[in-house]
N, C-alpha and C. Protein backbone atom coordinates (compact mmCIF):
# COMPACT_ATOMS: atom_id res chain seq x y z
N UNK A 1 92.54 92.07 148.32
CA UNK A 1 93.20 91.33 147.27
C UNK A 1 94.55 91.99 146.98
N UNK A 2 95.46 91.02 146.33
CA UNK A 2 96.71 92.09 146.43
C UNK A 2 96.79 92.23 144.84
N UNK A 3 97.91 92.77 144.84
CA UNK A 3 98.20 93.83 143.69
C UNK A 3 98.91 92.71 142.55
N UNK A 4 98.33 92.23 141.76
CA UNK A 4 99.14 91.54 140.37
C UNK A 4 100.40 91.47 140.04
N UNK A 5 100.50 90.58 139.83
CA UNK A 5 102.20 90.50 139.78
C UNK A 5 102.89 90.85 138.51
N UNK A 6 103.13 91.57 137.66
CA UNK A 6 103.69 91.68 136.46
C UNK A 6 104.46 91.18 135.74
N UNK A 7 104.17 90.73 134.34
CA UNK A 7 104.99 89.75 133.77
C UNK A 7 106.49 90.11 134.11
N UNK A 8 106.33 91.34 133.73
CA UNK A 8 108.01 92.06 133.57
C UNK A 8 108.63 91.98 134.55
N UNK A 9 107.49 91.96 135.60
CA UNK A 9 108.31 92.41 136.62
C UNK A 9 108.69 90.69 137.23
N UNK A 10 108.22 89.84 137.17
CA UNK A 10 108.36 88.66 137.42
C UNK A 10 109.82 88.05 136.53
N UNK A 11 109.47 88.11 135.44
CA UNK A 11 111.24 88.56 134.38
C UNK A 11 112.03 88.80 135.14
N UNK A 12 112.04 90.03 135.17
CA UNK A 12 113.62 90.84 135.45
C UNK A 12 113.44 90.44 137.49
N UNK A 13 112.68 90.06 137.97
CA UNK A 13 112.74 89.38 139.78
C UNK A 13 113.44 88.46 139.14
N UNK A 14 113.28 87.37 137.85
CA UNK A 14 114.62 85.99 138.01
C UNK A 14 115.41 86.23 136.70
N UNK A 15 115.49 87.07 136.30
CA UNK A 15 116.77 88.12 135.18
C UNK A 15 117.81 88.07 136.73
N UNK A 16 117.45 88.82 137.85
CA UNK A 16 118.49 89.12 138.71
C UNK A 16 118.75 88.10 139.49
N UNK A 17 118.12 87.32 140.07
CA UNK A 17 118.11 86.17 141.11
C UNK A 17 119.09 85.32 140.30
N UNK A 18 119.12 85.14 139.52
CA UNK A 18 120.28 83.81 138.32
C UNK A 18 121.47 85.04 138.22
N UNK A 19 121.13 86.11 138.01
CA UNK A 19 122.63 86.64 137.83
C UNK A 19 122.94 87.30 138.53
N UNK A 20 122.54 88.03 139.29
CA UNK A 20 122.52 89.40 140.46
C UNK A 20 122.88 90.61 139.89
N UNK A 21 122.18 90.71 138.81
CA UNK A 21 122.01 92.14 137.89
C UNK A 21 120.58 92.40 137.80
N UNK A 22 120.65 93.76 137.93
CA UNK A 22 119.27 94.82 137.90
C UNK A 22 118.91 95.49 136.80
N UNK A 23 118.59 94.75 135.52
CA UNK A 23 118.09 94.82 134.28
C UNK A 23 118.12 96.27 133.97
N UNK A 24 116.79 96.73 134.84
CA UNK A 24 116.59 98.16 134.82
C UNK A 24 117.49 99.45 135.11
N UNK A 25 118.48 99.22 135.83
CA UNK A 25 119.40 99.64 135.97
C UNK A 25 120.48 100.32 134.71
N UNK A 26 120.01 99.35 133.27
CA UNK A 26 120.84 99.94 132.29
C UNK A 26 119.83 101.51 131.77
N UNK A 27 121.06 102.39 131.11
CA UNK A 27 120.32 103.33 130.40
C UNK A 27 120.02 103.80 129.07
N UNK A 28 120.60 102.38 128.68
CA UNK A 28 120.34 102.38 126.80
C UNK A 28 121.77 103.49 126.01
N UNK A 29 122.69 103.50 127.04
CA UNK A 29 123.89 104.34 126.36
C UNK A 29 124.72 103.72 125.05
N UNK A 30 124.41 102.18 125.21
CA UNK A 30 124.84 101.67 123.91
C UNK A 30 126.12 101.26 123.96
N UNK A 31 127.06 101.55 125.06
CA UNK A 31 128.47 101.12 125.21
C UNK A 31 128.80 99.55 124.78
N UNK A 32 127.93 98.90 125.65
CA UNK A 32 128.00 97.73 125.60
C UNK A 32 127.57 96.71 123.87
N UNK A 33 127.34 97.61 123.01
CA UNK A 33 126.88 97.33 122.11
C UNK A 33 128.63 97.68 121.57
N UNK A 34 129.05 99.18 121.15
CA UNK A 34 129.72 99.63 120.98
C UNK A 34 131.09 99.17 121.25
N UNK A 35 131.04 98.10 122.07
CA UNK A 35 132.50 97.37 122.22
C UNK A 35 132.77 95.83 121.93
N UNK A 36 131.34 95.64 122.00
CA UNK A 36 131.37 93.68 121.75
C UNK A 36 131.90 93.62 120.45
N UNK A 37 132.58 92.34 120.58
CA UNK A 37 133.24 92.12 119.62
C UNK A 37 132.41 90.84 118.58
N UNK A 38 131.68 91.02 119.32
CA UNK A 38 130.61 89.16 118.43
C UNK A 38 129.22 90.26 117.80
N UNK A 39 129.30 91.47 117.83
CA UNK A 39 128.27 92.26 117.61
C UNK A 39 127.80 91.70 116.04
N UNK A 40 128.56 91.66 115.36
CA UNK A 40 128.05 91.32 113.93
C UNK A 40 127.43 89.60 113.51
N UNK A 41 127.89 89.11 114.77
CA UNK A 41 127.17 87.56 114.37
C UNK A 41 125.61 87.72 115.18
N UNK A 42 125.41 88.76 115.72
CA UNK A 42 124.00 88.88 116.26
C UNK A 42 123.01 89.18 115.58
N UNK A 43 121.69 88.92 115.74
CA UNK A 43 120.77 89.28 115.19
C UNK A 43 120.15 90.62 116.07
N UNK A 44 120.09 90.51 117.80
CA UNK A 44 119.61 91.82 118.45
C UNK A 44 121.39 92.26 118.98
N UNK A 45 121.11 93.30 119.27
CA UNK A 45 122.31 94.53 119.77
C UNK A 45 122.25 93.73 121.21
N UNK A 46 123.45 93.86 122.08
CA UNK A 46 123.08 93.92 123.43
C UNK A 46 121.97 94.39 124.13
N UNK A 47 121.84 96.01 123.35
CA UNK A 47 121.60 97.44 123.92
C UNK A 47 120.30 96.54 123.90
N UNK A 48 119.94 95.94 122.83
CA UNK A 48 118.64 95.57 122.29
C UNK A 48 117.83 94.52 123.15
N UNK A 49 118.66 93.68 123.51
CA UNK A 49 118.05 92.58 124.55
C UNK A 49 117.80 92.90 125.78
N UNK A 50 118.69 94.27 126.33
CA UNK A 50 118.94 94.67 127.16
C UNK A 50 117.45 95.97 128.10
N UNK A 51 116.74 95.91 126.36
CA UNK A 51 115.74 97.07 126.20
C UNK A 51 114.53 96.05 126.40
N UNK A 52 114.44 95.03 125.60
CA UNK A 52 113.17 94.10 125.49
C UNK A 52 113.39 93.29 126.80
N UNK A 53 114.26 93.27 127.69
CA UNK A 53 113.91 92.45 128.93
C UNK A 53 113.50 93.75 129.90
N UNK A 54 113.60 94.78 129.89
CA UNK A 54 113.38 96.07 130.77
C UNK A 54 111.93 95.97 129.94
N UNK A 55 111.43 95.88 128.98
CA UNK A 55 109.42 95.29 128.33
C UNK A 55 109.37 94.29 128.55
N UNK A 56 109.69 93.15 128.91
CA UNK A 56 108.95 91.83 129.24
C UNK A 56 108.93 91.12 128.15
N UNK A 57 109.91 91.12 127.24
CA UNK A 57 109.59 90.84 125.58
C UNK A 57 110.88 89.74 126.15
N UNK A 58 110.08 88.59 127.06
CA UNK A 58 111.15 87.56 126.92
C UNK A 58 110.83 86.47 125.82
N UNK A 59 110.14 86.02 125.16
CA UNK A 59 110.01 85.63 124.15
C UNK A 59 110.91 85.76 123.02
N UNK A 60 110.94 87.13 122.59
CA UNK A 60 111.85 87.32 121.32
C UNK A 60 113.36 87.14 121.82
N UNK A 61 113.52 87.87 123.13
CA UNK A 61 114.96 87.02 123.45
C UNK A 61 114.83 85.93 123.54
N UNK A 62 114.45 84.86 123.81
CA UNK A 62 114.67 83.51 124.02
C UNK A 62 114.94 82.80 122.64
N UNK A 63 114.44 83.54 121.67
CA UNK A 63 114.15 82.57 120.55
C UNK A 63 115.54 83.73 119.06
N UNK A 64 116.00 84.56 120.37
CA UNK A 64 117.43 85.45 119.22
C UNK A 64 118.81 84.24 119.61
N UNK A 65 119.43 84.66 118.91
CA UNK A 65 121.01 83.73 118.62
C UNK A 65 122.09 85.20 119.56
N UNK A 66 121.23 86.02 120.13
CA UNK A 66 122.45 86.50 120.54
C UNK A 66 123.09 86.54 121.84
N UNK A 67 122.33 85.89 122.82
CA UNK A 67 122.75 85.09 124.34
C UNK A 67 123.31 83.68 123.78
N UNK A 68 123.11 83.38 122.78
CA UNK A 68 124.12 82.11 122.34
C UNK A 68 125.06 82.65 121.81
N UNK A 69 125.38 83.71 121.03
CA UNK A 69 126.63 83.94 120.20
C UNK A 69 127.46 84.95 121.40
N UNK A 70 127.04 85.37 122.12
CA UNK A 70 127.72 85.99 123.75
C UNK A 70 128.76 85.24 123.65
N UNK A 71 130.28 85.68 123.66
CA UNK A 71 131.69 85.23 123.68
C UNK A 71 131.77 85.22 125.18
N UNK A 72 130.77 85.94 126.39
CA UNK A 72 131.14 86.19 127.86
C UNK A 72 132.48 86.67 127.83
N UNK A 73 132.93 87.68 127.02
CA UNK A 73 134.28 88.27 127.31
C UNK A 73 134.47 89.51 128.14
N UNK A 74 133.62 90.04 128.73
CA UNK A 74 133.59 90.37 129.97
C UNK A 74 133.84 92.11 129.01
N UNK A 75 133.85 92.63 127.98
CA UNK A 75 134.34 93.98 127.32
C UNK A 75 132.69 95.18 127.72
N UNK A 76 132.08 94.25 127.61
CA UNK A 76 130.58 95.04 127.80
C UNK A 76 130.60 95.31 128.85
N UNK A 77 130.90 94.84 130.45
CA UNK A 77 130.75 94.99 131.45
C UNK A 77 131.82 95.96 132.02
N UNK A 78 132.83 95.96 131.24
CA UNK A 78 134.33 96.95 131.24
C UNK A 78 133.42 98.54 130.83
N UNK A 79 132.83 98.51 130.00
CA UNK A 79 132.33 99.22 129.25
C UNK A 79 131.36 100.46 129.94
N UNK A 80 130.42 99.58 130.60
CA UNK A 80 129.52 100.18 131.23
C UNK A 80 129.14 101.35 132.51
N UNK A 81 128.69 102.39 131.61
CA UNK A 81 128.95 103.47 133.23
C UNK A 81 127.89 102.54 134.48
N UNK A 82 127.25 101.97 134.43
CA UNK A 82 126.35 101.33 134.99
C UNK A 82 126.63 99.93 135.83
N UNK A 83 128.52 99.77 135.87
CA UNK A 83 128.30 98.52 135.78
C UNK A 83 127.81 97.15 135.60
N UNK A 84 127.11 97.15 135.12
CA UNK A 84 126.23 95.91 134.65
C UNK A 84 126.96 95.10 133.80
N UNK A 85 126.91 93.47 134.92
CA UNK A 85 127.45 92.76 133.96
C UNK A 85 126.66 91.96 133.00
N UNK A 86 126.41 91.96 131.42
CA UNK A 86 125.99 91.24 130.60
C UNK A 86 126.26 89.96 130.10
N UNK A 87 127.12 90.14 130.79
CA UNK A 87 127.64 88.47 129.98
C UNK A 87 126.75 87.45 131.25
N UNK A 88 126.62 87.85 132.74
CA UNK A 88 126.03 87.57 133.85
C UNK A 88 124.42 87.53 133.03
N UNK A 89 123.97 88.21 132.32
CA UNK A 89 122.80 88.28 132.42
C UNK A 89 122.11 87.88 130.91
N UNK A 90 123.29 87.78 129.93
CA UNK A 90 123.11 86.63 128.85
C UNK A 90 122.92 85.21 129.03
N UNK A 91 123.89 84.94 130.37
CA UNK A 91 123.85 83.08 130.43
C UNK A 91 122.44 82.98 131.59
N UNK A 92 122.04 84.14 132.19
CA UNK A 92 120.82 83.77 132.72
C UNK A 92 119.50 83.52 131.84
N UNK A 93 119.75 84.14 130.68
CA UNK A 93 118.73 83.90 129.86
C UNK A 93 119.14 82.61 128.73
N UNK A 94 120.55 81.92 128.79
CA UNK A 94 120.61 81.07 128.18
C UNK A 94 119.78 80.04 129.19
N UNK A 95 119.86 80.22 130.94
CA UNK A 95 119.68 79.11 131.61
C UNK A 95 118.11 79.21 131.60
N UNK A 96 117.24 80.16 131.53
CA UNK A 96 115.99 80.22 131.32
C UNK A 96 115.66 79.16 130.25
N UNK A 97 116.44 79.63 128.84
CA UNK A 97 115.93 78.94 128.02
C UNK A 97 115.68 77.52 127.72
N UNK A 98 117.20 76.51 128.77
CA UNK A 98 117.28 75.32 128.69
C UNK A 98 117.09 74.85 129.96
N UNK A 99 116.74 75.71 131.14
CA UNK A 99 115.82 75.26 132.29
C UNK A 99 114.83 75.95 133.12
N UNK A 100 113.70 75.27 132.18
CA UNK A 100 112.57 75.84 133.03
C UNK A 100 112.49 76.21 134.71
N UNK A 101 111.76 77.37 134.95
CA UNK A 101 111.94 77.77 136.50
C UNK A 101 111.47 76.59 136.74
N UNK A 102 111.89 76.59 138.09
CA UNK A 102 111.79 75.16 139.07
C UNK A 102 112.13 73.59 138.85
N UNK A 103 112.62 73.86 137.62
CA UNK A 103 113.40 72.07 137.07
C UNK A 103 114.61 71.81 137.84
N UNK A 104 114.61 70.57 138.12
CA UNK A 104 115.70 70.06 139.00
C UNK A 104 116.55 69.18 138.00
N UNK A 105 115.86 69.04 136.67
CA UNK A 105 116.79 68.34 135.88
C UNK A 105 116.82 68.92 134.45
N UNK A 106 117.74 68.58 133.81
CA UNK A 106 117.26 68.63 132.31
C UNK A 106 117.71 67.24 131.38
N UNK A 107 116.78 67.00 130.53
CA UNK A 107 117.33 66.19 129.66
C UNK A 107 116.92 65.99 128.28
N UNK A 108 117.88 65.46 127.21
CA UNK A 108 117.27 65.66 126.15
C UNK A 108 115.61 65.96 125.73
N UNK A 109 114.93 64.67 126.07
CA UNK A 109 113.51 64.85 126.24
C UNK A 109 112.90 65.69 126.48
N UNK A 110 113.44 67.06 127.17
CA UNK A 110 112.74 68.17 127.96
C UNK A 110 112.56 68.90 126.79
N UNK A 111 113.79 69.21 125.86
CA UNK A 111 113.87 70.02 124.73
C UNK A 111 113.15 69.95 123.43
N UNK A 112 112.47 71.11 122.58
CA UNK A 112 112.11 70.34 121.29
C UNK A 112 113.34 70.11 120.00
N UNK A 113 112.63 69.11 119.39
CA UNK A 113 113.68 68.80 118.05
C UNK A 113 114.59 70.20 117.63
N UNK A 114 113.73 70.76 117.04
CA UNK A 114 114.11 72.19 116.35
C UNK A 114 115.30 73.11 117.80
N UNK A 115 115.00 72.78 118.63
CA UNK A 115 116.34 73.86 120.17
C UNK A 115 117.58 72.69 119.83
N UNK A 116 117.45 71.29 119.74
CA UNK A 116 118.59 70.47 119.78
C UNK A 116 119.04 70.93 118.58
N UNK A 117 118.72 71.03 117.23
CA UNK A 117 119.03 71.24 116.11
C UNK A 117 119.65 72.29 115.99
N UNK A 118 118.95 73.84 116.60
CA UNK A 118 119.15 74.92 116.55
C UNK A 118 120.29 75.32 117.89
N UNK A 119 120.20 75.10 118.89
CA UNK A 119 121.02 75.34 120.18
C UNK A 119 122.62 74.80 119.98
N UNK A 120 123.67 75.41 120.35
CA UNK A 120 124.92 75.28 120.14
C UNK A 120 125.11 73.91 120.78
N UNK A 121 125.91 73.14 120.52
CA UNK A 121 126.47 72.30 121.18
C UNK A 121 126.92 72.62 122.25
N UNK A 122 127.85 73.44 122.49
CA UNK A 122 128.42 73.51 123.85
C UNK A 122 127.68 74.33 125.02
N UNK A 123 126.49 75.11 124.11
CA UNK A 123 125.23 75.31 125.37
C UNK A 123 124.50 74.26 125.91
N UNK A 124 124.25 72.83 124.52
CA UNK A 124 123.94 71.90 125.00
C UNK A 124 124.50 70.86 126.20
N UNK A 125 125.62 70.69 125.95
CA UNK A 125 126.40 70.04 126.91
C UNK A 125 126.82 70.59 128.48
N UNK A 126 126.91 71.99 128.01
CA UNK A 126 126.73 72.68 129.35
C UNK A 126 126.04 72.51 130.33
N UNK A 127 124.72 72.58 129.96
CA UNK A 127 123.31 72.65 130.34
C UNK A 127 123.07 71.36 130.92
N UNK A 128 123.11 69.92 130.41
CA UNK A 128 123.47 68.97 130.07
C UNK A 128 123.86 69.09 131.87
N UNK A 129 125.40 69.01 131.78
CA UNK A 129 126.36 69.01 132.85
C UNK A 129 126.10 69.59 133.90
N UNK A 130 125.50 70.52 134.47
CA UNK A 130 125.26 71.33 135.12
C UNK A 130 123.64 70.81 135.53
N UNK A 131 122.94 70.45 134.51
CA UNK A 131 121.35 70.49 135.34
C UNK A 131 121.01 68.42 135.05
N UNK A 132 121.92 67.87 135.24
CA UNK A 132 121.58 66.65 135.34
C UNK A 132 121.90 66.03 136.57
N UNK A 133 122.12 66.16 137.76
CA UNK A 133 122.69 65.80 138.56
C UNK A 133 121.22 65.62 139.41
């Protein structure tokens, strides 16, 4: 029989495959926290999302405002002795959130009331644009 596949580790296998960043790879130095400039409209730190996807705690990211409030200004990735780009690995977890693995589409219907209500517009439309084809 083979060896179980781990949540986490199943995570951070399509954390990297959507962005081509190696989760684990960060070392919690905090830079990337330390330079964002949207840091105060967040509810988790970079450092923070950055820690709970290296635990498998994709849940509480999915359901934080701070891969939506991500400006993708590229300062975190400037930042990093690690190179790691975050802004790469914020919109992978925005695309988790508004497309399920293996969906070939998305559409309103897919989403609940409360994500349309709650989800930015222009993540909506994005998403929208990109996974309706």
């Amino acid at each position: 029989m083979g060896k179980p596949v781990n949540t986490s580790d199943r995570l951070l296998a399509e954390i990297k495959e959507r962005s081509g960043q190696e989760v684990n790879a960060c070392i919690q130095c905090g830079k990337c926290t330390a330079g964002c400039p949207m840091v105060e409209a967040m509810d988790l730190l970079p450092r923070q999302v950055m820690l709970l996807l290296q635990m498998g705690n994709e849940k509480e990211v999915a359901v934080s405002r701070t891969p939506w409030v991500c400006a993708s200004c590229f300062t975190c990735g400037a930042r990093c002795p690690r190179d790691l780009d975050l802004s790469s690995i914020m919109e992978a977890v925005r695309l988790k959130v508004l497309r399920p693995r293996d969906a070939k589409v998305l559409s309103p219907g897919d989403l609940s009331v409360e994500m349309l209500k709650e989800l930015p517009q222009q993540a909506l439309v994005s998403g929208f644009r990109k996974f309706s084809r």
